[in-house]
N, C-alpha and C. Protein backbone atom coordinates (compact mmCIF):
# COMPACT_ATOMS: atom_id res chain seq x y z
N UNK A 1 29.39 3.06 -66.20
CA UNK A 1 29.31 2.21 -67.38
C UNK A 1 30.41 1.17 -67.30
N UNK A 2 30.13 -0.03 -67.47
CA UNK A 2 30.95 -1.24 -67.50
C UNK A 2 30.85 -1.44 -69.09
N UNK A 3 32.44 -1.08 -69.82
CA UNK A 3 32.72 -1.57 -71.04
C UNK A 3 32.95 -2.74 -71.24
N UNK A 4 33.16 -3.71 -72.02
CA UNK A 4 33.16 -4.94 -72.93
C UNK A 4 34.51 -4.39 -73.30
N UNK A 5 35.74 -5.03 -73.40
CA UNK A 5 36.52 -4.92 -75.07
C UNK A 5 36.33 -6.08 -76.40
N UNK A 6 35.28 -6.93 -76.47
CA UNK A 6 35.07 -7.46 -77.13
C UNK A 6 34.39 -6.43 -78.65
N UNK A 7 34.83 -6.62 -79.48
CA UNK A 7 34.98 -6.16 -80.72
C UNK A 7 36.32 -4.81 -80.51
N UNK A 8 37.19 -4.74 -79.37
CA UNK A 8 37.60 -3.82 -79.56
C UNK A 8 37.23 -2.43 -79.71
N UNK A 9 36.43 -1.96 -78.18
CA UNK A 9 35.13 -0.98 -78.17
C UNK A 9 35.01 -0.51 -77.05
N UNK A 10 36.04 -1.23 -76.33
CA UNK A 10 35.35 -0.72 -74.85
C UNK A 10 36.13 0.90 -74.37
N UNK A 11 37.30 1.10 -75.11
CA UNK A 11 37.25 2.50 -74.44
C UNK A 11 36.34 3.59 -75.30
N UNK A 12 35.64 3.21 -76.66
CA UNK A 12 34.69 3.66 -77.85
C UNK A 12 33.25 3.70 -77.11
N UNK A 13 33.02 2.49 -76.40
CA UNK A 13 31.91 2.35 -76.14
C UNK A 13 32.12 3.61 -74.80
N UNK A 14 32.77 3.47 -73.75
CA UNK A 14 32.98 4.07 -72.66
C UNK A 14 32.60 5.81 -73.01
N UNK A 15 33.96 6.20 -74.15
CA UNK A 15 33.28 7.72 -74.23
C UNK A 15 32.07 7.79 -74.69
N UNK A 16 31.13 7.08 -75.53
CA UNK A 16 30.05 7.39 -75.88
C UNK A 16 29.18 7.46 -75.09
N UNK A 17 29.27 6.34 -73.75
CA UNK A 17 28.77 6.58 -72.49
C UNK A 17 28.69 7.95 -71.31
N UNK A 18 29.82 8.26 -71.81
CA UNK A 18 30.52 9.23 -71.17
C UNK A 18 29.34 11.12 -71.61
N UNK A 19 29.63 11.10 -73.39
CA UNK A 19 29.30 11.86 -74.01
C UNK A 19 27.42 11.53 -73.67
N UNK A 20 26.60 10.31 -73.14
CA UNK A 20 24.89 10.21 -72.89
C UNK A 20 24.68 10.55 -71.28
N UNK A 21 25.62 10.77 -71.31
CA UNK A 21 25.43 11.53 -69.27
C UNK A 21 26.25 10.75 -68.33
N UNK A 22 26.85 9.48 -68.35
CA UNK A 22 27.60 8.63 -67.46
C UNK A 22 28.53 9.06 -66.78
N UNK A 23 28.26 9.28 -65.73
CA UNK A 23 29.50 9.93 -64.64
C UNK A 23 30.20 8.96 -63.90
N UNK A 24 30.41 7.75 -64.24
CA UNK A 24 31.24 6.72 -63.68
C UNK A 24 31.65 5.65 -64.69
N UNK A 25 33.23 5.25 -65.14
CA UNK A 25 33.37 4.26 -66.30
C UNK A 25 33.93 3.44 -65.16
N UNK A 26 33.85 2.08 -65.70
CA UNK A 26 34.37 0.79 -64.83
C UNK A 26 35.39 0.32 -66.06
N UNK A 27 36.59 -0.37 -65.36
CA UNK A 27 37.55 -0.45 -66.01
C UNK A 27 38.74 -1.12 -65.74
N UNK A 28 39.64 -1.86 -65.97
CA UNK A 28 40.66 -2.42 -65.09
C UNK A 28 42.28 -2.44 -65.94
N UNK A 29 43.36 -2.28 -65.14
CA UNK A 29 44.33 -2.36 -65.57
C UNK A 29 44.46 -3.20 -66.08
N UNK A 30 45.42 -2.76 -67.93
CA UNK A 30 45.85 -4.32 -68.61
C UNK A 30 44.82 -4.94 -69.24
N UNK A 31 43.34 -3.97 -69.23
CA UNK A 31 42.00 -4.47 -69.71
C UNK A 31 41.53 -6.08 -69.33
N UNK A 32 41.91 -6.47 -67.74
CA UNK A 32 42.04 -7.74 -67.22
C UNK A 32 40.20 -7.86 -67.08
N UNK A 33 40.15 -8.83 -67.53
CA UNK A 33 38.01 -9.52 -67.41
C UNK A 33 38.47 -10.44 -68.51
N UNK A 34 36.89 -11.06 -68.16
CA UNK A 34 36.36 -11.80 -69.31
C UNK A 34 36.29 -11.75 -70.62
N UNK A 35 36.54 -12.99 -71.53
CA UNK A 35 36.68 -12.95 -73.07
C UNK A 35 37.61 -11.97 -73.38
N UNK A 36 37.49 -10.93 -74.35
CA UNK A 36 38.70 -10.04 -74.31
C UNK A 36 38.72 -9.00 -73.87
N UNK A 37 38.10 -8.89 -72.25
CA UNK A 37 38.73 -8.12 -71.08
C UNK A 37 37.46 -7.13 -71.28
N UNK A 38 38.16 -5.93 -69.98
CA UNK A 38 37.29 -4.85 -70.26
C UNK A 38 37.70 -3.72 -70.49
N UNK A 39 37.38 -2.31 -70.56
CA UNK A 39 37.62 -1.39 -70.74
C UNK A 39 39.43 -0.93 -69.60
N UNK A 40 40.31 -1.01 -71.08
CA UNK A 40 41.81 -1.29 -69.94
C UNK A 40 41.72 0.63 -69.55
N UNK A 41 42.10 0.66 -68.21
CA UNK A 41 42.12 1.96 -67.61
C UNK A 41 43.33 2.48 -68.54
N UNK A 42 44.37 2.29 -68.85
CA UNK A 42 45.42 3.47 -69.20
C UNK A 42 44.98 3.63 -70.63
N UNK A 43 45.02 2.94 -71.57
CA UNK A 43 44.09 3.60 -72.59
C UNK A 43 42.89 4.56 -72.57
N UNK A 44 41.88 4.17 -71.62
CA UNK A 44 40.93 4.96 -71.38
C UNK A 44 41.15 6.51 -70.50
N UNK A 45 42.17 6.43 -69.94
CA UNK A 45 42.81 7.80 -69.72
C UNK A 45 43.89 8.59 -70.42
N UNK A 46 44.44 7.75 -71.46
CA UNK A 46 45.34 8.57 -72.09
C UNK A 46 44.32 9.20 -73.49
N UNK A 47 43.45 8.45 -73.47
CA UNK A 47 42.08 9.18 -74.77
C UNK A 47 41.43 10.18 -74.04
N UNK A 48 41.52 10.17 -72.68
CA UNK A 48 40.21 11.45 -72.08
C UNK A 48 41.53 12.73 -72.04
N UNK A 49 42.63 12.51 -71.75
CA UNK A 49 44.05 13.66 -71.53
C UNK A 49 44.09 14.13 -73.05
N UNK A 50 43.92 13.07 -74.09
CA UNK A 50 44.34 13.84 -74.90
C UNK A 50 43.29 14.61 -75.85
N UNK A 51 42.09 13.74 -75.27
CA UNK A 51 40.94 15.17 -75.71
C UNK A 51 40.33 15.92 -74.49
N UNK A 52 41.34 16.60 -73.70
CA UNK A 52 41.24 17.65 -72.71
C UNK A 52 40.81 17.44 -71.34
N UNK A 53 40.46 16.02 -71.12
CA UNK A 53 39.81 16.18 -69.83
C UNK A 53 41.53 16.13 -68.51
N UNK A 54 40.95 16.42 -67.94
CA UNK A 54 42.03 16.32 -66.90
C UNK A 54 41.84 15.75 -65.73
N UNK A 55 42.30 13.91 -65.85
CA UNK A 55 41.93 13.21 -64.90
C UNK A 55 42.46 12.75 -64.10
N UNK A 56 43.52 13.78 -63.97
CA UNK A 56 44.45 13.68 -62.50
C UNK A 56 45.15 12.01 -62.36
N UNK A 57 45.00 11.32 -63.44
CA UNK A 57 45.92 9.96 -63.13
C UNK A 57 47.36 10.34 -64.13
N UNK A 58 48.38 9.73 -63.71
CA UNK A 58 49.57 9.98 -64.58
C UNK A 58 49.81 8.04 -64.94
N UNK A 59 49.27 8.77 -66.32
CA UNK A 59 49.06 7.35 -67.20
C UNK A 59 49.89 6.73 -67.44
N UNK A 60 51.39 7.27 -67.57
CA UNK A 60 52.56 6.78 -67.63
C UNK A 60 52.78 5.51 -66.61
N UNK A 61 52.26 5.91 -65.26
CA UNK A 61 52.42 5.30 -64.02
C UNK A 61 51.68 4.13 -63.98
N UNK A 62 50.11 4.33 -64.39
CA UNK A 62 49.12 3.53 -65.06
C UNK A 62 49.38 2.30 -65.81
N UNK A 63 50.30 2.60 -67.18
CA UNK A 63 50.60 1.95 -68.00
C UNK A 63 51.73 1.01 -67.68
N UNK A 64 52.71 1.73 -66.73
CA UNK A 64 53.85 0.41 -66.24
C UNK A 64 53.49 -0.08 -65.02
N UNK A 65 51.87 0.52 -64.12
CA UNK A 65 51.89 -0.49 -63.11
C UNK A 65 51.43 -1.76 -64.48
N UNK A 66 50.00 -1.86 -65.16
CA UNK A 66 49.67 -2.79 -66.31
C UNK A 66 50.79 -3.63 -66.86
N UNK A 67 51.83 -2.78 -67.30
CA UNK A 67 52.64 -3.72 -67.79
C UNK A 67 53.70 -4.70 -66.80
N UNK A 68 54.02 -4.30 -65.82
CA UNK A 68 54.86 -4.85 -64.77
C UNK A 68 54.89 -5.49 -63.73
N UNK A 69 53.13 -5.26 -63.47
CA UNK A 69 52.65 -5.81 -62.20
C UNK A 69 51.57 -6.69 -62.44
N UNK A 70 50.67 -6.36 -63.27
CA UNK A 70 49.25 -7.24 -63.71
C UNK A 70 49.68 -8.17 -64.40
N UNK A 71 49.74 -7.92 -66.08
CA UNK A 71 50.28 -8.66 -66.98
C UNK A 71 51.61 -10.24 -66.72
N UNK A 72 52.77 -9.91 -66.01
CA UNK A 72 53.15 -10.83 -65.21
C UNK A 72 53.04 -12.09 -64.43
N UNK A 73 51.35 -11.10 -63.72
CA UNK A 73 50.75 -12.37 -62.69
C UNK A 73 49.44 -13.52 -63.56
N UNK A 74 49.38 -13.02 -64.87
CA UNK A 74 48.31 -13.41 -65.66
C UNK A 74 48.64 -14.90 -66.56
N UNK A 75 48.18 -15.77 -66.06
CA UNK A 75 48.36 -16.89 -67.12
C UNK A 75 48.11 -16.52 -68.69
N UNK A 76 47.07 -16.08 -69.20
CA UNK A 76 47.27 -15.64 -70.32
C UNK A 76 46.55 -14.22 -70.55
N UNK A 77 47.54 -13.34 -71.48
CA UNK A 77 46.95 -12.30 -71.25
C UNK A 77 45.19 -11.77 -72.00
N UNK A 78 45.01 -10.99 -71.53
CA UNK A 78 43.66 -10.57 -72.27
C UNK A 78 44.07 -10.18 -73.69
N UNK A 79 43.42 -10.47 -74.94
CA UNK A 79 43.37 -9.59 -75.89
C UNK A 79 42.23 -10.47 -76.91
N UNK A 80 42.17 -9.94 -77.89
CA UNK A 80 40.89 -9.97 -78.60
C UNK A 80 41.17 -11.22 -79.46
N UNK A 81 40.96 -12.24 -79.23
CA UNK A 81 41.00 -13.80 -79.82
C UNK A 81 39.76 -14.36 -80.71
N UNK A 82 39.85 -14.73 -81.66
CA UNK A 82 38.67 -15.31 -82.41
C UNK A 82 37.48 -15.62 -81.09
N UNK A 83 38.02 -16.38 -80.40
CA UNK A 83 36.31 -16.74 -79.44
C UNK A 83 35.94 -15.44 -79.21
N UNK A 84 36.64 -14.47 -78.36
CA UNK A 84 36.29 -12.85 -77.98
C UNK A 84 35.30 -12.36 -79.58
N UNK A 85 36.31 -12.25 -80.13
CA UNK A 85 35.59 -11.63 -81.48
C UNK A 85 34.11 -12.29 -82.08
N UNK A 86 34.07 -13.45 -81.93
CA UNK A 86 32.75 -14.03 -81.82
C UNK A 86 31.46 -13.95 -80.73
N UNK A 87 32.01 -13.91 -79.52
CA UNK A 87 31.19 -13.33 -78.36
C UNK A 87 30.81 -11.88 -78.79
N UNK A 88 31.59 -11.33 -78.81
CA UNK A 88 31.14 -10.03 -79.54
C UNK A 88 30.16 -9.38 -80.63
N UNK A 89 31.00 -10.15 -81.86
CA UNK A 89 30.14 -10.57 -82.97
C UNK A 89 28.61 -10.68 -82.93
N UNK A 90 28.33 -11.85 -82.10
CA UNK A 90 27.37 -12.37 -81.82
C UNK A 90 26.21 -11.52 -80.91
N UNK A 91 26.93 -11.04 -79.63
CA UNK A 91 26.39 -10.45 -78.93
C UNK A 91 26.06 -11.52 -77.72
N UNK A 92 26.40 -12.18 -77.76
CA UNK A 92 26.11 -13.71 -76.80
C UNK A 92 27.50 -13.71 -75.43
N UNK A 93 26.70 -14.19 -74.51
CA UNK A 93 27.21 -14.12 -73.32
C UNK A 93 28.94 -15.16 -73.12
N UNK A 94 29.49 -14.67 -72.20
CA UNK A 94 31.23 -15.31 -72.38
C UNK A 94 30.90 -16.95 -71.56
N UNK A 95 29.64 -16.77 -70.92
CA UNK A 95 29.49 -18.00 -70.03
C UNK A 95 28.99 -19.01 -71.00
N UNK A 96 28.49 -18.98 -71.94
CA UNK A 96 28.41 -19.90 -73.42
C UNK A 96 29.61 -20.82 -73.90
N UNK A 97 30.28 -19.53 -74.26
CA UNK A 97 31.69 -20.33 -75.16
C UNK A 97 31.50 -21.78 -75.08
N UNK A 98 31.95 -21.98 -73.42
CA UNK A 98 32.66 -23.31 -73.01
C UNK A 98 31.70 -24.21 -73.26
N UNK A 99 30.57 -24.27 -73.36
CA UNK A 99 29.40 -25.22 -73.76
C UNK A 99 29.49 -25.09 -74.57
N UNK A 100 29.49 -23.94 -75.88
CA UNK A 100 29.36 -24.05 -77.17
C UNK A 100 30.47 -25.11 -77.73
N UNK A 101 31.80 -24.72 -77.32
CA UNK A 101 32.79 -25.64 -77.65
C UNK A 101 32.55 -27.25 -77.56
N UNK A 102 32.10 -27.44 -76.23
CA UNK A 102 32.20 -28.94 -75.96
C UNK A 102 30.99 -29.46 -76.72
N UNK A 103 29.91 -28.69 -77.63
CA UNK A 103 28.73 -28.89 -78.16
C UNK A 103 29.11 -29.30 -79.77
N UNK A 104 30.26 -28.08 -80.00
CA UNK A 104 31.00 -28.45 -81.23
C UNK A 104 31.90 -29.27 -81.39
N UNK A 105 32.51 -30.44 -80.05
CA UNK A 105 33.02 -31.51 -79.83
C UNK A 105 32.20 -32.95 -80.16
N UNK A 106 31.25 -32.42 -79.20
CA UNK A 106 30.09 -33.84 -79.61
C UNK A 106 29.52 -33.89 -80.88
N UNK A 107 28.96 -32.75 -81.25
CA UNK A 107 27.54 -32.88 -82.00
C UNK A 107 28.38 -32.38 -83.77
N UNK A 108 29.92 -31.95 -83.63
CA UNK A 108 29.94 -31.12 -85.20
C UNK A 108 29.59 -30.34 -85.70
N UNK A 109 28.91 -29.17 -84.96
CA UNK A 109 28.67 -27.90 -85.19
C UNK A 109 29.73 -26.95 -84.70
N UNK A 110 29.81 -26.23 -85.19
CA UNK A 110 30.63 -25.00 -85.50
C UNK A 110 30.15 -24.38 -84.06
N UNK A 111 31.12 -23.70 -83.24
CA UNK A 111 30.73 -23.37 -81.90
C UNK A 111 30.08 -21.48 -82.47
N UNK A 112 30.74 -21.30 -83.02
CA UNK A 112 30.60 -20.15 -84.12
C UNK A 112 28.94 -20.03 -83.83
N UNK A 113 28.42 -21.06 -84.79
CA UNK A 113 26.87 -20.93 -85.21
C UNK A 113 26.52 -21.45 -84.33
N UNK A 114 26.76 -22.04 -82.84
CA UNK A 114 25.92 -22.26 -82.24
C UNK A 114 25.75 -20.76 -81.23
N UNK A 115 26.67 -19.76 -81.26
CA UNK A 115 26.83 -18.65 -80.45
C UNK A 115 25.60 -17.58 -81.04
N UNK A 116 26.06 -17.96 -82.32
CA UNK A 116 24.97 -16.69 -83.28
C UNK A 116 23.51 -16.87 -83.24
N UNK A 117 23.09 -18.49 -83.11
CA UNK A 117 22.10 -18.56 -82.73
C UNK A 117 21.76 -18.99 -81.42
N UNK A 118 22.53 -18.65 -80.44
CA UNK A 118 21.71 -18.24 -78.87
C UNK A 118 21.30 -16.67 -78.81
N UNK A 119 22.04 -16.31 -79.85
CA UNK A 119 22.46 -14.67 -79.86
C UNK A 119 20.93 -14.12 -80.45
N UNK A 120 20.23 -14.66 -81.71
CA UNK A 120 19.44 -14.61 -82.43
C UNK A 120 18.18 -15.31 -81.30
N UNK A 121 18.38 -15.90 -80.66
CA UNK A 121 17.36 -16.51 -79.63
C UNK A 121 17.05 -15.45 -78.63
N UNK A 122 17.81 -14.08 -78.64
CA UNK A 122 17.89 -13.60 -77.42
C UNK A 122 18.26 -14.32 -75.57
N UNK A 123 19.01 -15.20 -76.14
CA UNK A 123 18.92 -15.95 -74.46
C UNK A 123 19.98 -15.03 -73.95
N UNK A 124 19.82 -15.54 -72.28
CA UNK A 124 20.45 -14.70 -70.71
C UNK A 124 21.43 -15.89 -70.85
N UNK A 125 22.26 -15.31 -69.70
CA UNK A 125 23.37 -16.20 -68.92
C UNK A 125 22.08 -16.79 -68.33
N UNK A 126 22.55 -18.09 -68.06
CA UNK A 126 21.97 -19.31 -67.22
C UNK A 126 21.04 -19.87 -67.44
N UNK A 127 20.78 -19.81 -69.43
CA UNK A 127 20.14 -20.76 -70.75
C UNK A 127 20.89 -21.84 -71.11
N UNK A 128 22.31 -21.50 -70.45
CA UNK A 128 23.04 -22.58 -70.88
C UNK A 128 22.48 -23.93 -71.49
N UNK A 129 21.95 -24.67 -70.73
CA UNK A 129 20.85 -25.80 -71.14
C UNK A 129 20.22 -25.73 -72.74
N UNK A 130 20.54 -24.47 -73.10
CA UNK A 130 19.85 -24.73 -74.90
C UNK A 130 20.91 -24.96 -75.42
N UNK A 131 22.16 -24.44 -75.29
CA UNK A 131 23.18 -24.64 -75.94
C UNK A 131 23.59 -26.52 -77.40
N UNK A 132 23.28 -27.11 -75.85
CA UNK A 132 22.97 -28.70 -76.47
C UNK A 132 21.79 -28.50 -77.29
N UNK A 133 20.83 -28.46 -77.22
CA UNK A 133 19.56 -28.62 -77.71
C UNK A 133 19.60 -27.71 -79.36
N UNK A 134 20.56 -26.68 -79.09
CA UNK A 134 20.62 -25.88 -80.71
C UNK A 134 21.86 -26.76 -81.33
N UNK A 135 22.80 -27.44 -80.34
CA UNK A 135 23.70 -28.29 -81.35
C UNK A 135 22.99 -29.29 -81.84
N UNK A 136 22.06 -29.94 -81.13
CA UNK A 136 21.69 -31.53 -81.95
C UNK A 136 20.30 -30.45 -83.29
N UNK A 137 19.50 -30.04 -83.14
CA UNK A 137 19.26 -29.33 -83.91
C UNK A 137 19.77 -28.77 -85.54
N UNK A 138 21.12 -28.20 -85.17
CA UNK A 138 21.59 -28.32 -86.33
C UNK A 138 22.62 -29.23 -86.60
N UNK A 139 22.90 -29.91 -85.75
CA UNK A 139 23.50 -31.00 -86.47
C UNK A 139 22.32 -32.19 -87.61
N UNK A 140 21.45 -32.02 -86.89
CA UNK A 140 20.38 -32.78 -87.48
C UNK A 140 19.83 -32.26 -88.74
N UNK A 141 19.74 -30.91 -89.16
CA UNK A 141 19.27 -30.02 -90.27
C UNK A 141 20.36 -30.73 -91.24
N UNK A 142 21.75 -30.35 -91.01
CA UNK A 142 22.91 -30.55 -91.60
C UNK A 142 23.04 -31.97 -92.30
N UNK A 143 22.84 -32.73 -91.96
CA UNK A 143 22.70 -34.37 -92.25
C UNK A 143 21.40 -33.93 -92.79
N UNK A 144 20.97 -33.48 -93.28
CA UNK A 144 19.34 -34.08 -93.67
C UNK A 144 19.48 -33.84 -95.36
């Protein structure tokens, strides 16, 4: 299972994965990925130690390679930022944002509502191309 931490879920989402049969979590030190990262490994092992599992990592070790070695080399760090919380929110893909933004540059829509409704559209990564087409849309409703 590959967690999300967008809404702040991914080590939530992970055990629940865990608890439907998943015998493999994906995960990275420092919760380093996309939007606001993914499922950070030393959290996700200091929750399985302390409800009994025994996963042979010493999280301590975990937690200051994250803090000393990752975090450091990171222009900015991962954590849960209004855009994250909206990707989330939404349910809409992280490869959006940056169109949504420059959509809410041109056109005056709220990058917000243009996320919720790709989200409500059900679109994939690499719809990008509607992105514009739902800004002039409601920019056009909006003026009317």
């Amino acid at each position: 299972f590959h967690g999300h931490h967008n809404l702040a879920m991914g080590v939530g989402n992970s055990l629940a994965a865990i608890e439907a049969g998943a015998n493999r979590i994906d995960g990275s030190a420092a919760g380093l990925g996309a939007g606001a990262g993914n499922t950070p490994l030393e959290a996700m092992a200091a929750v399985l130690e302390r409800l009994g599992a025994d996963t042979g990592i010493d999280i301590f070790k975990l937690a200051d390679a994250a803090e000393d070695h990752v975090l450091p080399i990171v222009d900015e760090p991962v954590r849960l930022s209004r855009d994250a919380l909206v990707l989330g929110y939404a349910g809409a893909y992280s490869s959006f944002l940056l169109f949504a933004k420059r959509a809410e540059a041109r056109y005056g829509v709220a990058s917000h509502q243009i996320l919720l409704e790709m989200a409500r559209r059900r679109t994939v990564g690499g719809q990008e191309d509607l992105i514009e087409e739902i800004a002039i849309e409601m920019a056009k409703a909006s003026s009317e």
